[in-house]
N, C-alpha and C. Protein backbone atom coordinates (compact mmCIF):
# COMPACT_ATOMS: atom_id res chain seq x y z
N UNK A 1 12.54 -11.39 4.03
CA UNK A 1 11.53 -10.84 4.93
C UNK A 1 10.15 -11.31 4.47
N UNK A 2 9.43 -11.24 5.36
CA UNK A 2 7.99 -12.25 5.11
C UNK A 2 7.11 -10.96 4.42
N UNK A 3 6.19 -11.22 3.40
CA UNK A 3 5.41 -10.14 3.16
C UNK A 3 4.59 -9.74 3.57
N UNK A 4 3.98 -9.98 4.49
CA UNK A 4 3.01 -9.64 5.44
C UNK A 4 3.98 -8.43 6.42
N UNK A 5 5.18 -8.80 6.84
CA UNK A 5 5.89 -7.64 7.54
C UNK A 5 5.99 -6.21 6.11
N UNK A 6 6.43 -6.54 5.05
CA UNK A 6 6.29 -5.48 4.21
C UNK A 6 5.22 -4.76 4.18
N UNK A 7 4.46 -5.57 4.09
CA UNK A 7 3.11 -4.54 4.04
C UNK A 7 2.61 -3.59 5.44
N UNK A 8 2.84 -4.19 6.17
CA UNK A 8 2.52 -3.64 7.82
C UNK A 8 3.50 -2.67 7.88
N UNK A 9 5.08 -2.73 7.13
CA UNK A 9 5.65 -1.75 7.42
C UNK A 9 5.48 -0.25 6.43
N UNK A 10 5.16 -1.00 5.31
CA UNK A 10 4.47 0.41 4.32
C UNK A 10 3.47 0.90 4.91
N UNK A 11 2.61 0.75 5.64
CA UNK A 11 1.30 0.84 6.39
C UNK A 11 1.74 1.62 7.46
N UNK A 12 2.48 0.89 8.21
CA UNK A 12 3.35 2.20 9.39
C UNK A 12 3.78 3.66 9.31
N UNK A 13 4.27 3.15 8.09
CA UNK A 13 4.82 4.16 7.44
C UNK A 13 4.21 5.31 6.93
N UNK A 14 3.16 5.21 6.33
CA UNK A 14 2.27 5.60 6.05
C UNK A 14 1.17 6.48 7.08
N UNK A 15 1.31 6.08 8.53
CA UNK A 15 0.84 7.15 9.47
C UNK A 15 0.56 8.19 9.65
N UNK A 16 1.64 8.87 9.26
CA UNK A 16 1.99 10.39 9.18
C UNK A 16 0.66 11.56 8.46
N UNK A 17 0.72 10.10 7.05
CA UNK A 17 -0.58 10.74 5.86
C UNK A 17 -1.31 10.65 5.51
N UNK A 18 -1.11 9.36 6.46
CA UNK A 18 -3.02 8.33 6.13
C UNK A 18 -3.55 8.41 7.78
N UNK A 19 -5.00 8.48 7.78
CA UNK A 19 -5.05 8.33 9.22
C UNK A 19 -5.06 7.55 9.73
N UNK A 20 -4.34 7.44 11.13
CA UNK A 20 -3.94 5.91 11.29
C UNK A 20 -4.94 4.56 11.70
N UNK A 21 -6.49 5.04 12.16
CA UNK A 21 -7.82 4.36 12.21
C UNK A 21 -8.03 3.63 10.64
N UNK A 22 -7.48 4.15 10.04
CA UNK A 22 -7.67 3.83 8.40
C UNK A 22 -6.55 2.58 7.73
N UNK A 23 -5.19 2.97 8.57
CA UNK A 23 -4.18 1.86 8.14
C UNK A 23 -4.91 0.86 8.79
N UNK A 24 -4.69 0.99 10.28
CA UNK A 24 -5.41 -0.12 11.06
C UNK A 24 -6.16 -1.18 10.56
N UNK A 25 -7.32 -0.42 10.07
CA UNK A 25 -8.07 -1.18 9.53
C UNK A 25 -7.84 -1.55 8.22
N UNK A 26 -6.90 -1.53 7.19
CA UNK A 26 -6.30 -1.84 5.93
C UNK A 26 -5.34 -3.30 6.60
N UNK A 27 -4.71 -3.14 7.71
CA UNK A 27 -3.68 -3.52 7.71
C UNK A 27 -4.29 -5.22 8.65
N UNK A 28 -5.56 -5.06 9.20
CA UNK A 28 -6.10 -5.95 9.99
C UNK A 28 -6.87 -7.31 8.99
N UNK A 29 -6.81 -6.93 7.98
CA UNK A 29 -7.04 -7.92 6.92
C UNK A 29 -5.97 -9.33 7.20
N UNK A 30 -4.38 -8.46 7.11
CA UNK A 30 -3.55 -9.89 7.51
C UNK A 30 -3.66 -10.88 8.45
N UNK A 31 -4.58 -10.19 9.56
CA UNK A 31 -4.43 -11.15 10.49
C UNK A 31 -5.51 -12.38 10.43
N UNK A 32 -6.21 -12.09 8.94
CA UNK A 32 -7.19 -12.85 8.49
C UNK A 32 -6.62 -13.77 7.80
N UNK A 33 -5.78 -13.60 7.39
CA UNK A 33 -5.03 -14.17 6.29
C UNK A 33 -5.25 -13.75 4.79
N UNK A 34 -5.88 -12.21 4.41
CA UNK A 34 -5.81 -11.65 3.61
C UNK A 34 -4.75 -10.29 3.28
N UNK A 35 -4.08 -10.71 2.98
CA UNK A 35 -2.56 -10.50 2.47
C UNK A 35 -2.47 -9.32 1.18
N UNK A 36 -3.39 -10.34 0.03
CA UNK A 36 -3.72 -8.94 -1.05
C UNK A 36 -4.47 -8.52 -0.94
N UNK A 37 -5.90 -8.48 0.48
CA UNK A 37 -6.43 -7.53 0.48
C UNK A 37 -6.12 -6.62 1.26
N UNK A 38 -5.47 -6.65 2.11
CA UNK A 38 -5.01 -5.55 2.44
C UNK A 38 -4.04 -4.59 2.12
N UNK A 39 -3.07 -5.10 1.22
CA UNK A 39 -2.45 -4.15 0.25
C UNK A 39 -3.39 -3.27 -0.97
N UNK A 40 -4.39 -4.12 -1.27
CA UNK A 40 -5.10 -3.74 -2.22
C UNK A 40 -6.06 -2.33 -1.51
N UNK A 41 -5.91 -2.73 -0.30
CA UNK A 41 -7.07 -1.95 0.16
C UNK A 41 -6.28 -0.66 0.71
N UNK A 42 -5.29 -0.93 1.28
CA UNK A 42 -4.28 0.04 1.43
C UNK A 42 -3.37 1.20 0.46
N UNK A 43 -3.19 0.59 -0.79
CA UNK A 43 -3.20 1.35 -1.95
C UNK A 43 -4.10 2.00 -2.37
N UNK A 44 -6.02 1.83 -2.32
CA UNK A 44 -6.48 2.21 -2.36
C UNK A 44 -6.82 3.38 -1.81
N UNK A 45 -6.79 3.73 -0.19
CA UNK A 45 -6.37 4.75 0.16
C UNK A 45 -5.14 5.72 0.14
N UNK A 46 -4.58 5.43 -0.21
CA UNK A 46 -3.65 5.82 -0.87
C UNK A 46 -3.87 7.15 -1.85
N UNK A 47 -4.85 6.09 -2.73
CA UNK A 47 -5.07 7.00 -4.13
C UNK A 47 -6.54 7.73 -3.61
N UNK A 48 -7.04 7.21 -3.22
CA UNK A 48 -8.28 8.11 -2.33
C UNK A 48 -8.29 9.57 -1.91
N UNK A 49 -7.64 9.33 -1.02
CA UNK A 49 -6.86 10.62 0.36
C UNK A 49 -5.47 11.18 -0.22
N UNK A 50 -5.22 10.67 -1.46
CA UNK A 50 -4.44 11.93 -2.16
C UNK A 50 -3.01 11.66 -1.47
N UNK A 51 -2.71 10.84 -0.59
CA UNK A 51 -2.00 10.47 -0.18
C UNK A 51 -0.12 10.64 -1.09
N UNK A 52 0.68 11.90 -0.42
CA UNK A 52 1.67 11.53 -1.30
C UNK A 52 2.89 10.57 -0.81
N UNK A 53 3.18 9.70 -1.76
CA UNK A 53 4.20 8.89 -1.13
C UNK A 53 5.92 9.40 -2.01
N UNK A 54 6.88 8.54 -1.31
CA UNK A 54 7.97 8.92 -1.96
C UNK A 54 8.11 7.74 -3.23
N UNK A 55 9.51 8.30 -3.31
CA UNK A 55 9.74 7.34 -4.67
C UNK A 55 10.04 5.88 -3.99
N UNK A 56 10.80 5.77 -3.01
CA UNK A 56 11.15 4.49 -2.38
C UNK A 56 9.89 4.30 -1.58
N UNK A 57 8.98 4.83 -1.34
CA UNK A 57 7.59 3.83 -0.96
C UNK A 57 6.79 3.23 -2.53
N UNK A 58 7.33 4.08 -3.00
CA UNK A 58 6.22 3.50 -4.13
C UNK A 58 6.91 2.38 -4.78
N UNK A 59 8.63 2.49 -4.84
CA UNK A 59 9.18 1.16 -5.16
C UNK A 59 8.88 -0.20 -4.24
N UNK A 60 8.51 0.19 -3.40
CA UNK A 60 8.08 -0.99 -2.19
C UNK A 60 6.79 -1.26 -2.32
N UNK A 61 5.98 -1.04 -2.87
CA UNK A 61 4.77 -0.91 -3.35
C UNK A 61 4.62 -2.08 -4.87
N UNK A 62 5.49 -1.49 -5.46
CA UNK A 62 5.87 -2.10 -6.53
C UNK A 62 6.35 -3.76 -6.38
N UNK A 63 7.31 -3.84 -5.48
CA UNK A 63 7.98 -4.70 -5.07
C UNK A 63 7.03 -6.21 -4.14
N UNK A 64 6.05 -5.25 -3.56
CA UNK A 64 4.96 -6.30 -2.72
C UNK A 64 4.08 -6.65 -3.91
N UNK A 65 3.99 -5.59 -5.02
CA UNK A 65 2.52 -6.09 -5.79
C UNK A 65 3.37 -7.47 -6.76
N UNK A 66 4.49 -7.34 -6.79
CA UNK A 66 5.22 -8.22 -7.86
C UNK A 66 5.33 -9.60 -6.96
N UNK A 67 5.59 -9.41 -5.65
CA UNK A 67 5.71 -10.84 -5.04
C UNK A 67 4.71 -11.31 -4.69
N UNK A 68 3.51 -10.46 -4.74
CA UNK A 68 1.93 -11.11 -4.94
C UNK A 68 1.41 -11.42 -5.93
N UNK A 69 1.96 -11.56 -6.92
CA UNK A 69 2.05 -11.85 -8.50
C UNK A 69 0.72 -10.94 -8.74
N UNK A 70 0.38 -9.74 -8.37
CA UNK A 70 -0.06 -8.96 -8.64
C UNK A 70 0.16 -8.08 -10.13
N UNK A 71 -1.19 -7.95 -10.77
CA UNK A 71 -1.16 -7.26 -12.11
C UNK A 71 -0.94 -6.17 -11.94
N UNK A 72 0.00 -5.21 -12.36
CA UNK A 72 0.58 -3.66 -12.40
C UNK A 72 -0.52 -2.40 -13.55
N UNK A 73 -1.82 -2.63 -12.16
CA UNK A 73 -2.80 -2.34 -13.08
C UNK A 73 -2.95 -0.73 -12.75
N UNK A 74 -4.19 0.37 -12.96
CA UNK A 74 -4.41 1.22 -12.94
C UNK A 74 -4.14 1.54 -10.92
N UNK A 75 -4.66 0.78 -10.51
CA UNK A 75 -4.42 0.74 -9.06
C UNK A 75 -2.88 1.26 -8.40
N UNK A 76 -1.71 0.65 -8.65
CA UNK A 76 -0.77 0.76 -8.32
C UNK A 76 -0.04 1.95 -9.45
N UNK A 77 -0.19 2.41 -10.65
CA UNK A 77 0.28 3.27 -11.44
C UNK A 77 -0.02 4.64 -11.38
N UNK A 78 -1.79 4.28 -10.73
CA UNK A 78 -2.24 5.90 -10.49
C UNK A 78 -1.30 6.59 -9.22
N UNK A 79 -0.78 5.78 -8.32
CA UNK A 79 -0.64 6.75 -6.61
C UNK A 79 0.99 6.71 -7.26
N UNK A 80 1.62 6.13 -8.72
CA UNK A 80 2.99 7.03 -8.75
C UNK A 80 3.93 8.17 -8.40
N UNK A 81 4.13 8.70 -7.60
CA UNK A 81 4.83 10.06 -7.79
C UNK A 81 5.30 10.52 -8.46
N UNK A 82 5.52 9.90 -9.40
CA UNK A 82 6.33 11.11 -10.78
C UNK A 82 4.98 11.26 -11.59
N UNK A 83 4.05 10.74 -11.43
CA UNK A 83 2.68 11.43 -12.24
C UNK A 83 2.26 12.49 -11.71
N UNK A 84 2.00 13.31 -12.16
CA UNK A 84 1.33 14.37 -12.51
C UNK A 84 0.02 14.72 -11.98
N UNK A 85 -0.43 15.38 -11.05
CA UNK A 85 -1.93 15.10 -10.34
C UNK A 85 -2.88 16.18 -10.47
């Protein structure tokens, strides 16, 4: 699956708890051809808006930041769910 669909679909997904004027605009980066910024920017709200995710979003999370050869930095560790808030 292409990663640009991953991310749009964590973003979808994400509706429910993020508001969706907010994915939108996280998610409209791709069509720029910014790919890690809009994950980046999308995780960010995330951790912003308190946003809780499950364990299998956050493995998918995990999973996009690794095929973006993304560093598994404070960004993606803070919106964990098994941490403690």
């Amino acid at each position: 699956m292409d990663i640009n669909q991953d991310i749009r679909r964590l973003g979808e997904d994400l509706k429910g708890r993020l508001a969706p004027d907010i994915v939108d605009f996280d998610l409209e980066y791709i069509d720029h051809s910014e790919s890690i910024l809009a994950f980046e920017t999308l995780c960010d709200h995330i951790a912003d808006y308190d946003v809780v995710i499950t364990r299998d979003e956050y493995n998918q999370i995990i999973y996009i930041a690794n095929k973006l050869n993304l560093e598994l930095d404070d960004r993606y560790l803070y919106i964990n769910p098994e941490n403690v808030k």
